[in-house]
C-alpha atoms as a PDB file:
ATOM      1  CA  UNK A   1      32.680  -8.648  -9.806  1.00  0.00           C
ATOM      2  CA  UNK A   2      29.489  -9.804  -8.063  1.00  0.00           C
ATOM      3  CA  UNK A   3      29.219  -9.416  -4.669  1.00  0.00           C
ATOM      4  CA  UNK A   4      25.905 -10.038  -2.267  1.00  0.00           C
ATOM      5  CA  UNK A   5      24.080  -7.136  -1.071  1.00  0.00           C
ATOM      6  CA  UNK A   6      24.347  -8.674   2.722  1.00  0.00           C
ATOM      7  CA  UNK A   7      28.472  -8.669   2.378  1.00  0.00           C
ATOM      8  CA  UNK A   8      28.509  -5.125   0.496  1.00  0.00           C
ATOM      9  CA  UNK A   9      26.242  -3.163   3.466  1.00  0.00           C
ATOM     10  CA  UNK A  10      28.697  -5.152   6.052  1.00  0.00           C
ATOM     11  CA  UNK A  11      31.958  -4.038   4.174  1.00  0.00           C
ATOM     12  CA  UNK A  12      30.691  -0.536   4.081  1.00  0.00           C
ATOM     13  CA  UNK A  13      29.450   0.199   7.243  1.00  0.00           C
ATOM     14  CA  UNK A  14      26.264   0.416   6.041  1.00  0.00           C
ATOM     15  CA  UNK A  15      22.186  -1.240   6.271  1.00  0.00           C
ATOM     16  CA  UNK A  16      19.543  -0.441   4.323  1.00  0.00           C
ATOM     17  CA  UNK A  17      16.215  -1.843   4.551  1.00  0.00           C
ATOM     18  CA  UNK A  18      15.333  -1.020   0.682  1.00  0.00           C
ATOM     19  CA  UNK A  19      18.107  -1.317  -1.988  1.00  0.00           C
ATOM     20  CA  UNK A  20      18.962   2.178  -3.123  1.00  0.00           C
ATOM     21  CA  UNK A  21      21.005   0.931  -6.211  1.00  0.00           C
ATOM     22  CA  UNK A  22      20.383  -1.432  -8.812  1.00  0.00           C
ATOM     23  CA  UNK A  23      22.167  -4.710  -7.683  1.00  0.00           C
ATOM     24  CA  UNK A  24      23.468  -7.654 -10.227  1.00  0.00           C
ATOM     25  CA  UNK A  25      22.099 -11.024 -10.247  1.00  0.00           C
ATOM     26  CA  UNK A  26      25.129 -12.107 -11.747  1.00  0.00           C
ATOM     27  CA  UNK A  27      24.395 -11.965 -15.359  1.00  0.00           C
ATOM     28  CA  UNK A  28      25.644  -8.558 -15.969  1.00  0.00           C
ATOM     29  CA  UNK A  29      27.367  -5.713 -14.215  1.00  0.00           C
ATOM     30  CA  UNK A  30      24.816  -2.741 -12.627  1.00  0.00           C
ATOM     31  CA  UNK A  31      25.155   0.338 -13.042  1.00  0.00           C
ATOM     32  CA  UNK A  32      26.471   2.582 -10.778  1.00  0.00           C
ATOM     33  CA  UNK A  33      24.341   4.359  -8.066  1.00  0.00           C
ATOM     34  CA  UNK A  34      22.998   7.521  -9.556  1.00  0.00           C
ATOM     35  CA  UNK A  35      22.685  10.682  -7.582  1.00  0.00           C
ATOM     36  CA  UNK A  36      19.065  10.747  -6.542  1.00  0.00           C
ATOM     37  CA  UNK A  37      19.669   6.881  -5.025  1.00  0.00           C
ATOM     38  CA  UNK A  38      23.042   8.632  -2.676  1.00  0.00           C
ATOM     39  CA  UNK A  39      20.283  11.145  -1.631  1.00  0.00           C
ATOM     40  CA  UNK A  40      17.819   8.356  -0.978  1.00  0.00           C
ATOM     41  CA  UNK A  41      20.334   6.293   1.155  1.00  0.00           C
ATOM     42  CA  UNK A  42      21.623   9.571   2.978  1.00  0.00           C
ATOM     43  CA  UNK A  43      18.346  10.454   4.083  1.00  0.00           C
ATOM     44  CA  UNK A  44      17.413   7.275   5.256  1.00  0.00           C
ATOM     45  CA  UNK A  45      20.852   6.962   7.661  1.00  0.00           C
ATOM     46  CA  UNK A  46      20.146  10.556   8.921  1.00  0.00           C
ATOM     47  CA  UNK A  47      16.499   9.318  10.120  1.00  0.00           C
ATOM     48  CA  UNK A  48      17.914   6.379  10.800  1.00  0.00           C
ATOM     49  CA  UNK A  49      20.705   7.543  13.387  1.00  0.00           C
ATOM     50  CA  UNK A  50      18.263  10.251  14.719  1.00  0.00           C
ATOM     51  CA  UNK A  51      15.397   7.387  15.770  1.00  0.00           C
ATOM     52  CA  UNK A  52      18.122   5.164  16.970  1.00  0.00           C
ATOM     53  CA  UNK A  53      19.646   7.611  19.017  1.00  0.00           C
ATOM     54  CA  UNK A  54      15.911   8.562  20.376  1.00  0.00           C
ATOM     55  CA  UNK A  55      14.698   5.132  21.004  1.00  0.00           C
ATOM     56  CA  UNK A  56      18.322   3.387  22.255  1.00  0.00           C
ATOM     57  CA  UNK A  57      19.101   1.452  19.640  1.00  0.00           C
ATOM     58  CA  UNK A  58      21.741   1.358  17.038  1.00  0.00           C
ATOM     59  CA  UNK A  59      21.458   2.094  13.689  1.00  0.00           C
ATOM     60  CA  UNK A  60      21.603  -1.428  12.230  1.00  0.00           C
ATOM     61  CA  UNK A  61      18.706  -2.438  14.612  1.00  0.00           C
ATOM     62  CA  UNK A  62      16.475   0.801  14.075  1.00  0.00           C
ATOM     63  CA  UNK A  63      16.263  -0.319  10.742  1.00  0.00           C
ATOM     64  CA  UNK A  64      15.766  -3.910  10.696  1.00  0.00           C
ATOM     65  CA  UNK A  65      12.868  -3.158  12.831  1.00  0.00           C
ATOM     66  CA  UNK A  66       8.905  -2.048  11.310  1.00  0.00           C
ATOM     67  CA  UNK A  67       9.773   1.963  11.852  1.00  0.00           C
ATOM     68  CA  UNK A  68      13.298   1.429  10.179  1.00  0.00           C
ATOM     69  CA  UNK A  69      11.201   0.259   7.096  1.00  0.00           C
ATOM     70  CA  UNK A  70       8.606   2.923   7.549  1.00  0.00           C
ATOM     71  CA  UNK A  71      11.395   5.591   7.488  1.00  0.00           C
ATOM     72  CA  UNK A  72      12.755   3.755   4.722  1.00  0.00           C
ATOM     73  CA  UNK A  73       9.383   3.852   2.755  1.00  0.00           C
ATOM     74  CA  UNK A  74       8.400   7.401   4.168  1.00  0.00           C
ATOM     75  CA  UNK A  75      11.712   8.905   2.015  1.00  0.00           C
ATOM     76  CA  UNK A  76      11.270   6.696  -1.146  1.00  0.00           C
ATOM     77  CA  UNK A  77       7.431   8.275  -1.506  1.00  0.00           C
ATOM     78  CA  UNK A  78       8.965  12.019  -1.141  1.00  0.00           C
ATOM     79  CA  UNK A  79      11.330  11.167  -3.590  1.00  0.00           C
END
C-alpha cells in the first residue's frame, strides 16, 4: 500500500528532514529500510533531541529548521 511520506513520519512519531528509506511513487512497492538507513535515522533523532533540548525547541521544529538539515546532512556525509 502507498502511503505519503508526510502521513508515515506523523503516524510514527517521527520527522526527518532527508528520507532515510527508499519511498514509492506508486508504481511499485520499496523496499524495506536496510540497516545502515535505521542507523542513519537514529543518529539524526539523537542529534536531533540533544539540539532541541539545548536550544528549547522540540524535536519536530529543530529539524525543520537550517541546523536540523545541517545535522541531517552532517550524518549522511559520515556515513
Amino acid at each position: 500500500m502507498w502511503i505519503k511520506k508526510d502521513r508515515k513520519d506523523r503516524d510514527i512519531g517521527r520527522y526527518c528532514p532527508i528520507p532515510t528509506q527508499v519511498v514509492s511513487n506508486e508504481e511499485y512497492i520499496p523496499m524495506p529500510q536496510t540497516a545502515d538507513q535505521r542507523k542513519v535515522e537514529r543518529r539524526i533523532e539523537e542529534l536531533a533531541n540533544a539540539y532541541a533540548q539545548s536550544l528549547n525547541v522540540d524535536r519536530r521544529q529543530f529539524l525543520a529548521s537550517t541546523g536540523g538539515m545541517a545535522a541531517a546532512a552532517g550524518t549522511l556525509a559520515k556515513e
